[in-house]
PDB file of N, CA and C in Angstrom:
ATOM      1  N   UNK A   1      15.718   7.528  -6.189  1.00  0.00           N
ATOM      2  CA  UNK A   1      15.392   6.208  -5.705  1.00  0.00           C
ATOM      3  C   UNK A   1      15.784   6.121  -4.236  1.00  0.00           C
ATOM      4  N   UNK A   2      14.881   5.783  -3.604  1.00  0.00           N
ATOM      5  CA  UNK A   2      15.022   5.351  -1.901  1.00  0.00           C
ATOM      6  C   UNK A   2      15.467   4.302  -1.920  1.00  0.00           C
ATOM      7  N   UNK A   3      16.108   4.186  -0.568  1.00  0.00           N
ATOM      8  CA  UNK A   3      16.687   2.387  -0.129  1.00  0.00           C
ATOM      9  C   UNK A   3      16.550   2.539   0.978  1.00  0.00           C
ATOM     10  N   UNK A   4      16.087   1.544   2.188  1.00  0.00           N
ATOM     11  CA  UNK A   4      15.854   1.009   3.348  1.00  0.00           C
ATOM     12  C   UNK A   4      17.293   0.203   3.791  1.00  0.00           C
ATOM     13  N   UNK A   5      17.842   0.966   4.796  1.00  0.00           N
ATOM     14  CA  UNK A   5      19.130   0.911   5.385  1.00  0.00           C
ATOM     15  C   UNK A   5      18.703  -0.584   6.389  1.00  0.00           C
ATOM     16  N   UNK A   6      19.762  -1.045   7.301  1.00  0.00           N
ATOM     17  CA  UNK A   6      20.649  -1.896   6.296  1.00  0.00           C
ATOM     18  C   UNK A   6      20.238  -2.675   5.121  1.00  0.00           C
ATOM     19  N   UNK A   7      21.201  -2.662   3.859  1.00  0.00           N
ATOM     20  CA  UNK A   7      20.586  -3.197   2.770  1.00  0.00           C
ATOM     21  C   UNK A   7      21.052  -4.763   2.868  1.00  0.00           C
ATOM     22  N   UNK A   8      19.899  -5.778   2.423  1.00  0.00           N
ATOM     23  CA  UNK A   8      19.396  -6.988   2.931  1.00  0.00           C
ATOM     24  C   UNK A   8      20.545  -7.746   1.871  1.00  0.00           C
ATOM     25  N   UNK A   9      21.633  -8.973   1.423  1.00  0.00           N
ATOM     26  CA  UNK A   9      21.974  -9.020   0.689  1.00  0.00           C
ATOM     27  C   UNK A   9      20.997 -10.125  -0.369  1.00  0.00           C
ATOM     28  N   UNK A  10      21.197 -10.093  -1.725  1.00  0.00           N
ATOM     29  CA  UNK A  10      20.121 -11.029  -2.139  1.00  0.00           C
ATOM     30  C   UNK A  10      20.950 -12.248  -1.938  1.00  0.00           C
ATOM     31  N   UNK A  11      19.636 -13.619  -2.005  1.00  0.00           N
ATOM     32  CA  UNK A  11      19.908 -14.305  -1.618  1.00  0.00           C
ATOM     33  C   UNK A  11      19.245 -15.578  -2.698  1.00  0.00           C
ATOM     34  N   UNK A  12      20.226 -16.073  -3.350  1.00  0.00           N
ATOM     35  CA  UNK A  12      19.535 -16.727  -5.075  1.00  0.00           C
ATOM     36  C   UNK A  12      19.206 -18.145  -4.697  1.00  0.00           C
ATOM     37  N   UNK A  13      20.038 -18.370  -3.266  1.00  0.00           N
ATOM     38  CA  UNK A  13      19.968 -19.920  -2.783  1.00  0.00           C
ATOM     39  C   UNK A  13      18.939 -19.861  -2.229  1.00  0.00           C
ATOM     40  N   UNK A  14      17.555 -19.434  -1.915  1.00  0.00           N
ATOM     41  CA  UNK A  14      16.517 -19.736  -1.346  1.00  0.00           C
ATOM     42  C   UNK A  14      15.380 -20.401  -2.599  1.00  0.00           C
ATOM     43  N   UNK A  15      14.273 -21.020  -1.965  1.00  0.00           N
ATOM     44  CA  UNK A  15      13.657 -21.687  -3.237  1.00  0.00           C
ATOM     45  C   UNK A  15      12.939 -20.412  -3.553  1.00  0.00           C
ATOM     46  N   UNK A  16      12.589 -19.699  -2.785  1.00  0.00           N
ATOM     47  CA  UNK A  16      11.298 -18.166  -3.188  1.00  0.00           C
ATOM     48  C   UNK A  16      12.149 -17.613  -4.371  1.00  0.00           C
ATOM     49  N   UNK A  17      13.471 -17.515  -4.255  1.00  0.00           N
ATOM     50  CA  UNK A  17      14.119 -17.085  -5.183  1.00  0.00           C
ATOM     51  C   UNK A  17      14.498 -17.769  -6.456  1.00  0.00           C
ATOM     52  N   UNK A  18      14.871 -18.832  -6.249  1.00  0.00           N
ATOM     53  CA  UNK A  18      15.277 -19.494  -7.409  1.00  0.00           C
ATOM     54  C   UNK A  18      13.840 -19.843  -8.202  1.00  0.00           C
ATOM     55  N   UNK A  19      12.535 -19.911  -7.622  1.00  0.00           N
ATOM     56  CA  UNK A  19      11.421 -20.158  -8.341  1.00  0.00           C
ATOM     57  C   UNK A  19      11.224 -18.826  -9.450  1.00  0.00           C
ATOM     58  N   UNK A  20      11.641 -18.046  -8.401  1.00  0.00           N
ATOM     59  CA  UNK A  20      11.757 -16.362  -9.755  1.00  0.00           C
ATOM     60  C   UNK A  20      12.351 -16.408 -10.959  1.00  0.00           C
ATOM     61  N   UNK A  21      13.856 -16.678 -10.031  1.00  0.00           N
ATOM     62  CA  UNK A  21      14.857 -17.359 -11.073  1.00  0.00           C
ATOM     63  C   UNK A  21      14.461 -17.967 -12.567  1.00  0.00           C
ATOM     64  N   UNK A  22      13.944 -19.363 -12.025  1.00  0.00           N
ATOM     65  CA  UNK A  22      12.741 -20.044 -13.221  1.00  0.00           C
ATOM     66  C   UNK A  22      12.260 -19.302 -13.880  1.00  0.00           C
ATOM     67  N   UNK A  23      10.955 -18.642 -13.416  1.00  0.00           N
ATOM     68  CA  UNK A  23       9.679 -17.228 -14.147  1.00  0.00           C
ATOM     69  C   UNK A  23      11.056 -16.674 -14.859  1.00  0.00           C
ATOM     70  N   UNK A  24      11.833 -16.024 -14.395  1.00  0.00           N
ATOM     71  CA  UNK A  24      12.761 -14.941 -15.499  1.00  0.00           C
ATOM     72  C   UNK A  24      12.997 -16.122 -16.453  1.00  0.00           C
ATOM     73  N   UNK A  25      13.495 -16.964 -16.511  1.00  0.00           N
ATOM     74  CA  UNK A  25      14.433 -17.432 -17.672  1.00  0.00           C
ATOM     75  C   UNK A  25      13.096 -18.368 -18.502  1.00  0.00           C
ATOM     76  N   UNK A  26      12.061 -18.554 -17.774  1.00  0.00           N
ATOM     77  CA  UNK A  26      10.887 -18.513 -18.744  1.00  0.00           C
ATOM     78  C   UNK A  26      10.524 -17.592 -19.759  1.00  0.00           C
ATOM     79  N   UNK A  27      10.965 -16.481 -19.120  1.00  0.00           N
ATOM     80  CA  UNK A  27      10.055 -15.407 -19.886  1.00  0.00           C
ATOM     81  C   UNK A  27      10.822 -14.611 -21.290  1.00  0.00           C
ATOM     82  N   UNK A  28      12.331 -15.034 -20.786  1.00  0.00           N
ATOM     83  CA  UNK A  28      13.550 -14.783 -21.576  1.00  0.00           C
ATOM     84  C   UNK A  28      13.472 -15.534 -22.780  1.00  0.00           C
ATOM     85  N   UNK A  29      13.979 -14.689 -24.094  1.00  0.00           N
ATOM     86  CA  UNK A  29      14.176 -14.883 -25.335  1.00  0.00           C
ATOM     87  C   UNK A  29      15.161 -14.921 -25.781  1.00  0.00           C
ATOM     88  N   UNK A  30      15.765 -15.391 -26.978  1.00  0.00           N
ATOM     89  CA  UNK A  30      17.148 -15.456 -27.036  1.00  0.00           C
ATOM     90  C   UNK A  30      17.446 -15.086 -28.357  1.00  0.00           C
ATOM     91  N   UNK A  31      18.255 -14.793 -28.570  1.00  0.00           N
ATOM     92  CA  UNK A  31      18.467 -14.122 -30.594  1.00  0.00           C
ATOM     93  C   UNK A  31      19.824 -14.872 -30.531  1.00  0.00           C
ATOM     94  N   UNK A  32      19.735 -15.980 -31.433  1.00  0.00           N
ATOM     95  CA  UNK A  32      20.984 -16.569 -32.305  1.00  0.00           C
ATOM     96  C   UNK A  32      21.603 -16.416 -33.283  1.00  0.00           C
ATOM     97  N   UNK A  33      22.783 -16.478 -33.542  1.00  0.00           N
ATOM     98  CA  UNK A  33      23.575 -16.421 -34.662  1.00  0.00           C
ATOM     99  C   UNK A  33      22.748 -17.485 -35.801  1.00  0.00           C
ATOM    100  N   UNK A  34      24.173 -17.263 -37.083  1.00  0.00           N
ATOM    101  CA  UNK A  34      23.795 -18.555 -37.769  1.00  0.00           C
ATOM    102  C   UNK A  34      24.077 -19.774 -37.586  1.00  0.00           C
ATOM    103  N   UNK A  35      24.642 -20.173 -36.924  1.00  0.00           N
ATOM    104  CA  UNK A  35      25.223 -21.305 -35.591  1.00  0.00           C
ATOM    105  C   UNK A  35      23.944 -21.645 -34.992  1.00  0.00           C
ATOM    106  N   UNK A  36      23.080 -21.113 -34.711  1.00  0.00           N
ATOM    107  CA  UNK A  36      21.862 -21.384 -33.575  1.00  0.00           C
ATOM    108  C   UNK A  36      22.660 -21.080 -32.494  1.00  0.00           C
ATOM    109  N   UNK A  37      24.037 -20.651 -31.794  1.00  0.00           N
ATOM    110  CA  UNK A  37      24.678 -20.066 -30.998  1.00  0.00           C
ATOM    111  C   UNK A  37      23.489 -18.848 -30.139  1.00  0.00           C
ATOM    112  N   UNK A  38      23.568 -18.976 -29.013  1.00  0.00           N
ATOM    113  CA  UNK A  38      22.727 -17.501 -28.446  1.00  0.00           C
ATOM    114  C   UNK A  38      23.896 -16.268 -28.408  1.00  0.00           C
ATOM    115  N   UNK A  39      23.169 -14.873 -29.011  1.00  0.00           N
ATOM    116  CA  UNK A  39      23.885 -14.390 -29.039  1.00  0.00           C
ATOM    117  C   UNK A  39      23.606 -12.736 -27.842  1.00  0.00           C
ATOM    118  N   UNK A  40      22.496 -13.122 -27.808  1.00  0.00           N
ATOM    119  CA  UNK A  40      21.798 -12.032 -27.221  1.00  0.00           C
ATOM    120  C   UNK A  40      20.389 -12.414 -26.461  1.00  0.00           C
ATOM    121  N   UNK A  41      20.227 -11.520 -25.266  1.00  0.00           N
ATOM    122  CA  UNK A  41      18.874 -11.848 -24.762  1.00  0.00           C
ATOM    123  C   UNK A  41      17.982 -10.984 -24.951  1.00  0.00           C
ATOM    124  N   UNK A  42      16.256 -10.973 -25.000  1.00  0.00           N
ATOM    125  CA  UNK A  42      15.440 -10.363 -25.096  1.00  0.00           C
ATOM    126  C   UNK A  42      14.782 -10.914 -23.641  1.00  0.00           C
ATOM    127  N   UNK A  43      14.584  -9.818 -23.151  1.00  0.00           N
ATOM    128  CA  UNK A  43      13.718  -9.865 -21.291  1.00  0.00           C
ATOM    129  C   UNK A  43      12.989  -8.830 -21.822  1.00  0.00           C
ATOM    130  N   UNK A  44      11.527  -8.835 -20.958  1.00  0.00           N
ATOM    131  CA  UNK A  44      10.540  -7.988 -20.321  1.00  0.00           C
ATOM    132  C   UNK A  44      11.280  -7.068 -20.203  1.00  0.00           C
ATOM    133  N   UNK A  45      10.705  -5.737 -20.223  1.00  0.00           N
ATOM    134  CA  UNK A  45      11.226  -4.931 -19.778  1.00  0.00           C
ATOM    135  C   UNK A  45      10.898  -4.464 -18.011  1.00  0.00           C
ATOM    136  N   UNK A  46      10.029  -4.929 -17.255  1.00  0.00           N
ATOM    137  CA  UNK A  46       9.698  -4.850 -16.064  1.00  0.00           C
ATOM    138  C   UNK A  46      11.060  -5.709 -15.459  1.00  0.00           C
ATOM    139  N   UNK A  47      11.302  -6.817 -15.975  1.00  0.00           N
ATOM    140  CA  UNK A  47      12.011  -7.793 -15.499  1.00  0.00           C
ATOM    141  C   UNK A  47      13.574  -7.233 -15.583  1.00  0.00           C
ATOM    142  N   UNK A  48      13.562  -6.617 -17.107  1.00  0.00           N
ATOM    143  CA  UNK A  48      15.323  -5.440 -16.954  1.00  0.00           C
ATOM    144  C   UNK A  48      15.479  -4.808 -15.758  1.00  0.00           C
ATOM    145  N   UNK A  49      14.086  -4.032 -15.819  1.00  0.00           N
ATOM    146  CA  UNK A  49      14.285  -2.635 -14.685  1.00  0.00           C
ATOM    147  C   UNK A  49      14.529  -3.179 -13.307  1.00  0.00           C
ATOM    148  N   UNK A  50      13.841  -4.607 -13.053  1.00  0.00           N
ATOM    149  CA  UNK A  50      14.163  -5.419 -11.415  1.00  0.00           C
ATOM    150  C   UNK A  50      15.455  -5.656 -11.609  1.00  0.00           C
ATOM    151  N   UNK A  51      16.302  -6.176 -12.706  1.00  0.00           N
ATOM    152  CA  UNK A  51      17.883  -6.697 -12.333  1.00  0.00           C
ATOM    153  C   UNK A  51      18.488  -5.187 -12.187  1.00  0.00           C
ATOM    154  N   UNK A  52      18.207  -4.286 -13.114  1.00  0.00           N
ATOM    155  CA  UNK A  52      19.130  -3.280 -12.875  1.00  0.00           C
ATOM    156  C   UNK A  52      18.844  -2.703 -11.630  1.00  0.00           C
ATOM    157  N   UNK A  53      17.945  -2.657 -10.992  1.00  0.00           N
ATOM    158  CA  UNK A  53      17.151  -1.983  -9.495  1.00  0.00           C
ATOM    159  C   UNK A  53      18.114  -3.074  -8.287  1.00  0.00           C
ATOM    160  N   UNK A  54      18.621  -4.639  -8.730  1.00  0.00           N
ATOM    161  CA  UNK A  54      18.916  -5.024  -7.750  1.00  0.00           C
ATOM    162  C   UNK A  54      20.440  -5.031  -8.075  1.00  0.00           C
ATOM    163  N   UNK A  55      21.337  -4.506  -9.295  1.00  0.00           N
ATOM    164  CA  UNK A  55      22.373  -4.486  -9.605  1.00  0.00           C
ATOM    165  C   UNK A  55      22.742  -3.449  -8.642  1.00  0.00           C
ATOM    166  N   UNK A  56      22.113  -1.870  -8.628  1.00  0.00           N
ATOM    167  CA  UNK A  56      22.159  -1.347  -8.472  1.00  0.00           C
ATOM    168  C   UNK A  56      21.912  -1.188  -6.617  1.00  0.00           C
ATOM    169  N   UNK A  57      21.528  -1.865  -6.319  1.00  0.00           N
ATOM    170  CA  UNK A  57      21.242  -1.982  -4.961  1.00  0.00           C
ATOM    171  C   UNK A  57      22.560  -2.705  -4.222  1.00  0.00           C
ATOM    172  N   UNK A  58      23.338  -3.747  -5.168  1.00  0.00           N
ATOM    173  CA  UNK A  58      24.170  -4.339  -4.876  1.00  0.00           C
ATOM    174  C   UNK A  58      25.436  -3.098  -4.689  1.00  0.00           C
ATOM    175  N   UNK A  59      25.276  -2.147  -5.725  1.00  0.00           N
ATOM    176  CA  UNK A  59      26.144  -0.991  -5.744  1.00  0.00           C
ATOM    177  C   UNK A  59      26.034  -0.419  -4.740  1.00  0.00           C
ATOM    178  N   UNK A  60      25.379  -0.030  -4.150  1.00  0.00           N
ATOM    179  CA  UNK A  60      25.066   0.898  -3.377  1.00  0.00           C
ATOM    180  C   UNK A  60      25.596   0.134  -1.559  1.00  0.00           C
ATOM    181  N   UNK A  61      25.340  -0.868  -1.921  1.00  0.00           N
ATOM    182  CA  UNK A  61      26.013  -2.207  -0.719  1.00  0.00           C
ATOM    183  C   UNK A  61      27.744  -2.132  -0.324  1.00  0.00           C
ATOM    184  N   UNK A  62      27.899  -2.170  -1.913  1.00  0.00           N
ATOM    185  CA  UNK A  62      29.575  -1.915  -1.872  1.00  0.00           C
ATOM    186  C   UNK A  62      29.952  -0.934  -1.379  1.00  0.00           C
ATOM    187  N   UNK A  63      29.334   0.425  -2.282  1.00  0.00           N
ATOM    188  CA  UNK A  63      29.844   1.757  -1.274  1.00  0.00           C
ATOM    189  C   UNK A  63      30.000   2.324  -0.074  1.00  0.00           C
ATOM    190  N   UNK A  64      28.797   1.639   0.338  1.00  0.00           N
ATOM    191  CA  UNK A  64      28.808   1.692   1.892  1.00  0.00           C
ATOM    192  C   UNK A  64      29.972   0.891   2.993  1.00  0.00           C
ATOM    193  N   UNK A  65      30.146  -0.179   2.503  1.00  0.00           N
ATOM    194  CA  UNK A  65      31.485  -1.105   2.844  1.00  0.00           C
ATOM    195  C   UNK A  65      32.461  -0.389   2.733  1.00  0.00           C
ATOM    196  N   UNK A  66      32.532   0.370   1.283  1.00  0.00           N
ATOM    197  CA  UNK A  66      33.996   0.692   1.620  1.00  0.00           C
ATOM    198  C   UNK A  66      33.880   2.181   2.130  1.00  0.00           C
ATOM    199  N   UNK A  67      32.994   2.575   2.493  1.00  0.00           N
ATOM    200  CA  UNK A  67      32.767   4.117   3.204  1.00  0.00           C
ATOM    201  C   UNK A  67      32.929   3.555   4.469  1.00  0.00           C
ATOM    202  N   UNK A  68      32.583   2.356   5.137  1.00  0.00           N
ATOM    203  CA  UNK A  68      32.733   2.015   6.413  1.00  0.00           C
ATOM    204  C   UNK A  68      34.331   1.576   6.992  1.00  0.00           C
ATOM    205  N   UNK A  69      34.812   1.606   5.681  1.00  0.00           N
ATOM    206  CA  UNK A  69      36.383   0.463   5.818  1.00  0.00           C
ATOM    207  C   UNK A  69      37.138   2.149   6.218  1.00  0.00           C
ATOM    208  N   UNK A  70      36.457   2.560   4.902  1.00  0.00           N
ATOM    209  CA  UNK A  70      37.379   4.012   5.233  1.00  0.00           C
ATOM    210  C   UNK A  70      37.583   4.905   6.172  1.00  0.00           C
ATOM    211  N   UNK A  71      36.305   4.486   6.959  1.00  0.00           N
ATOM    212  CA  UNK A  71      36.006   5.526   7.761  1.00  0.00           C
ATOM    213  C   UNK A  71      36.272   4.621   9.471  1.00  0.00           C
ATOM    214  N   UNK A  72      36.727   3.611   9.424  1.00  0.00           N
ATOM    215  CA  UNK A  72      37.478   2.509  10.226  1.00  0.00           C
ATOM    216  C   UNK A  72      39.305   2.981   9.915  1.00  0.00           C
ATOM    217  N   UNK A  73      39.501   3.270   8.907  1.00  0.00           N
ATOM    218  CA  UNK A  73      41.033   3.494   8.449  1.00  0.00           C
ATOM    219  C   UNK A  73      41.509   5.276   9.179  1.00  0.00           C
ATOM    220  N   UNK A  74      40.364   5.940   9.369  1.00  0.00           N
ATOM    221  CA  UNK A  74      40.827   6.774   9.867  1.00  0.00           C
ATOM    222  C   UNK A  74      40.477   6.747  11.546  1.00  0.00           C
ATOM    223  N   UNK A  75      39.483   6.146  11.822  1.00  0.00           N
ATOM    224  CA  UNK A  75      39.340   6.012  13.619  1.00  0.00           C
ATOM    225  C   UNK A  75      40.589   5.598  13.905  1.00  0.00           C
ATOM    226  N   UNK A  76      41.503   5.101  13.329  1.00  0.00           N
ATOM    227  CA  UNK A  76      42.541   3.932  13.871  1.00  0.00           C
ATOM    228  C   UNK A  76      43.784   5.033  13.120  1.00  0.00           C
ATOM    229  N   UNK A  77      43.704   6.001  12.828  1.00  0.00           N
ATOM    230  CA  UNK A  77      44.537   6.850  12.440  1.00  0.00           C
ATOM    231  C   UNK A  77      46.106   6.449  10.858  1.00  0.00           C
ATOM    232  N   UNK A  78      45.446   5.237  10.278  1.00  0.00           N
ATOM    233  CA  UNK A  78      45.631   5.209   8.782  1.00  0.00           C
ATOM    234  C   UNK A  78      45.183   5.643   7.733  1.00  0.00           C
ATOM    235  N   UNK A  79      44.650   6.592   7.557  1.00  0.00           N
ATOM    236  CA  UNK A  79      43.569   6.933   6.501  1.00  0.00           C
ATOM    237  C   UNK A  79      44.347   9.309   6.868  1.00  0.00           C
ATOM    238  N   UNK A  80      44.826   9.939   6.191  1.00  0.00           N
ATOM    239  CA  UNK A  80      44.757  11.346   6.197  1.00  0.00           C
ATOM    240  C   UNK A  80      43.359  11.436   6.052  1.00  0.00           C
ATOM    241  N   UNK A  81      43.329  12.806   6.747  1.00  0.00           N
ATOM    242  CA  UNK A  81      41.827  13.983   5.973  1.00  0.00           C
ATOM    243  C   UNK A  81      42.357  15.083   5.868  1.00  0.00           C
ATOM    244  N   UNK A  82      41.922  15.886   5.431  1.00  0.00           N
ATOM    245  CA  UNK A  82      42.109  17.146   4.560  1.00  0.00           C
ATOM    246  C   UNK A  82      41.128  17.506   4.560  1.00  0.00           C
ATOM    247  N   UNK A  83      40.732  19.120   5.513  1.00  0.00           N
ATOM    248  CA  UNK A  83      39.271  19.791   5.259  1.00  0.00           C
ATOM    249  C   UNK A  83      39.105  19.983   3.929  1.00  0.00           C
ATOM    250  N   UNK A  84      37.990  19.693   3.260  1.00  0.00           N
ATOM    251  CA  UNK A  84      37.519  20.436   2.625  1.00  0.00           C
ATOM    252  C   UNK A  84      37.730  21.563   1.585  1.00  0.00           C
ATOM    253  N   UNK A  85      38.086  22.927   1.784  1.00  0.00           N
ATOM    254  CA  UNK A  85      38.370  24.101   1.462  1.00  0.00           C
ATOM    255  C   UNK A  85      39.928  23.854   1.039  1.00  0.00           C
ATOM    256  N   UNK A  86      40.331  23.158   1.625  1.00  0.00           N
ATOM    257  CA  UNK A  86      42.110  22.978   1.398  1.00  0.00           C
ATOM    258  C   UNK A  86      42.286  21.532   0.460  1.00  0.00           C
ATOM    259  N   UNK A  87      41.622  20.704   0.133  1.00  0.00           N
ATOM    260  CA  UNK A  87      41.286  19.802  -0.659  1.00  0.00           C
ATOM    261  C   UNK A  87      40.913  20.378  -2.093  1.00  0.00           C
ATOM    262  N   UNK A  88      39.902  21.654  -1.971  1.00  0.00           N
ATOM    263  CA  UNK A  88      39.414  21.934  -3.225  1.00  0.00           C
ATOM    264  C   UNK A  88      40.990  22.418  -4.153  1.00  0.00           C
ATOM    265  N   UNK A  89      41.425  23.624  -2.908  1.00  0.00           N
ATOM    266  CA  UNK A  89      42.766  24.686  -3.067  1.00  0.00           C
ATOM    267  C   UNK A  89      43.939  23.327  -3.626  1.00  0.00           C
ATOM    268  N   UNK A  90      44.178  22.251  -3.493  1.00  0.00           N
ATOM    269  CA  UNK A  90      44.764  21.363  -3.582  1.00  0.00           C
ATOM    270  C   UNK A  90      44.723  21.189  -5.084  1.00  0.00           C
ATOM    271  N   UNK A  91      43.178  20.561  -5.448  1.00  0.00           N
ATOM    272  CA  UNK A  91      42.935  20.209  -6.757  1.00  0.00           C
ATOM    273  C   UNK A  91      42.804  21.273  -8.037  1.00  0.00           C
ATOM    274  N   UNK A  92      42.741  22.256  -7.640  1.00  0.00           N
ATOM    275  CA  UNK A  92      43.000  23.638  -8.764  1.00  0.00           C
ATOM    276  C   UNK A  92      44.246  24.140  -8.780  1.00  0.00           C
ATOM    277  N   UNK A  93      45.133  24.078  -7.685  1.00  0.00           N
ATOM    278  CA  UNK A  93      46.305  24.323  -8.087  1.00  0.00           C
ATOM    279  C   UNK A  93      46.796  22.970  -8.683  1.00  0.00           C
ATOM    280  N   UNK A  94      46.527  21.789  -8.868  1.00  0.00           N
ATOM    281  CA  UNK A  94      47.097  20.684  -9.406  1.00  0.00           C
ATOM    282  C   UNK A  94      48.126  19.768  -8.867  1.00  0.00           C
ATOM    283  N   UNK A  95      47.639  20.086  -7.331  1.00  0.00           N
ATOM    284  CA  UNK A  95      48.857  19.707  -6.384  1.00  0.00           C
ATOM    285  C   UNK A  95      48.091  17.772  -5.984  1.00  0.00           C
ATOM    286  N   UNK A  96      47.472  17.739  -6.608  1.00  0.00           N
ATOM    287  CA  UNK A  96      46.679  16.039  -6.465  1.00  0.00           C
ATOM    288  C   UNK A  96      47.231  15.395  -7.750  1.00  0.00           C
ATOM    289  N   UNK A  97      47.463  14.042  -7.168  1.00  0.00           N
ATOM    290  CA  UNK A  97      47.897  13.131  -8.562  1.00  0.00           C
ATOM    291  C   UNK A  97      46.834  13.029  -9.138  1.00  0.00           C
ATOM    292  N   UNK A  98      46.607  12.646 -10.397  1.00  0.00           N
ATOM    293  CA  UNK A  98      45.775  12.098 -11.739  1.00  0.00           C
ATOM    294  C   UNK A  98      45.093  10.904 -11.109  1.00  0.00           C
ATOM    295  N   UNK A  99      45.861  10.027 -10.655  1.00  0.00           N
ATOM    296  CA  UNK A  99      45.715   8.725  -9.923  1.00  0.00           C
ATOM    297  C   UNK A  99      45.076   8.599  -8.421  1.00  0.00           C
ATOM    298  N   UNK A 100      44.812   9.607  -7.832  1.00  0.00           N
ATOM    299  CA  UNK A 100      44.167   9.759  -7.013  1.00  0.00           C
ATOM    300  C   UNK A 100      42.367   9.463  -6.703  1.00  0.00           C
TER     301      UNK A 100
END
């Protein structure tokens, strides 16, 4: 899957959006208990694959933030590095915490 850098954040407060908003929860089904309680949803499946495509886009938002924080933590000389090759030598001898 491609993504078009910088990623745009969504934005639910616009009406273009919230009219979608509407269409989805139109189109949405609901499976109840014996309560008539909802217990579960039934969506389109086009309409799954768009939330998980924009869940997932949201993911991909975060990582970058904190790849940018991190990579701000070491310009400013808080952040260690460790080449590579001596990182791997690190983690096979077992010289890295669990928690790491």
């Amino acid at each position: 899957m491609e993504y078009a850098f910088p990623l745009q954040p969504i934005q639910w407060s616009t009406q273009e959006n919230t009219h979608e908003l509407r269409r989805t929860m139109q189109k949405t089904r609901y499976i109840t208990n014996e309560n008539g309680e909802r217990t579960d949803v039934i969506l389109p499946l086009e309409e799954y694959e768009r939330l998980v495509d924009a869940l997932e886009d949201l993911q991909d938002a975060e990582h970058i933030r904190a790849a940018r924080e991190t990579r701000a933590r070491i310009e400013r000389g808080e952040e260690e590095t460790v080449p590579f090759d001596q990182a791997m030598r690190e983690i096979r001898a077992g010289k890295v915490p669990e928690d790491r």
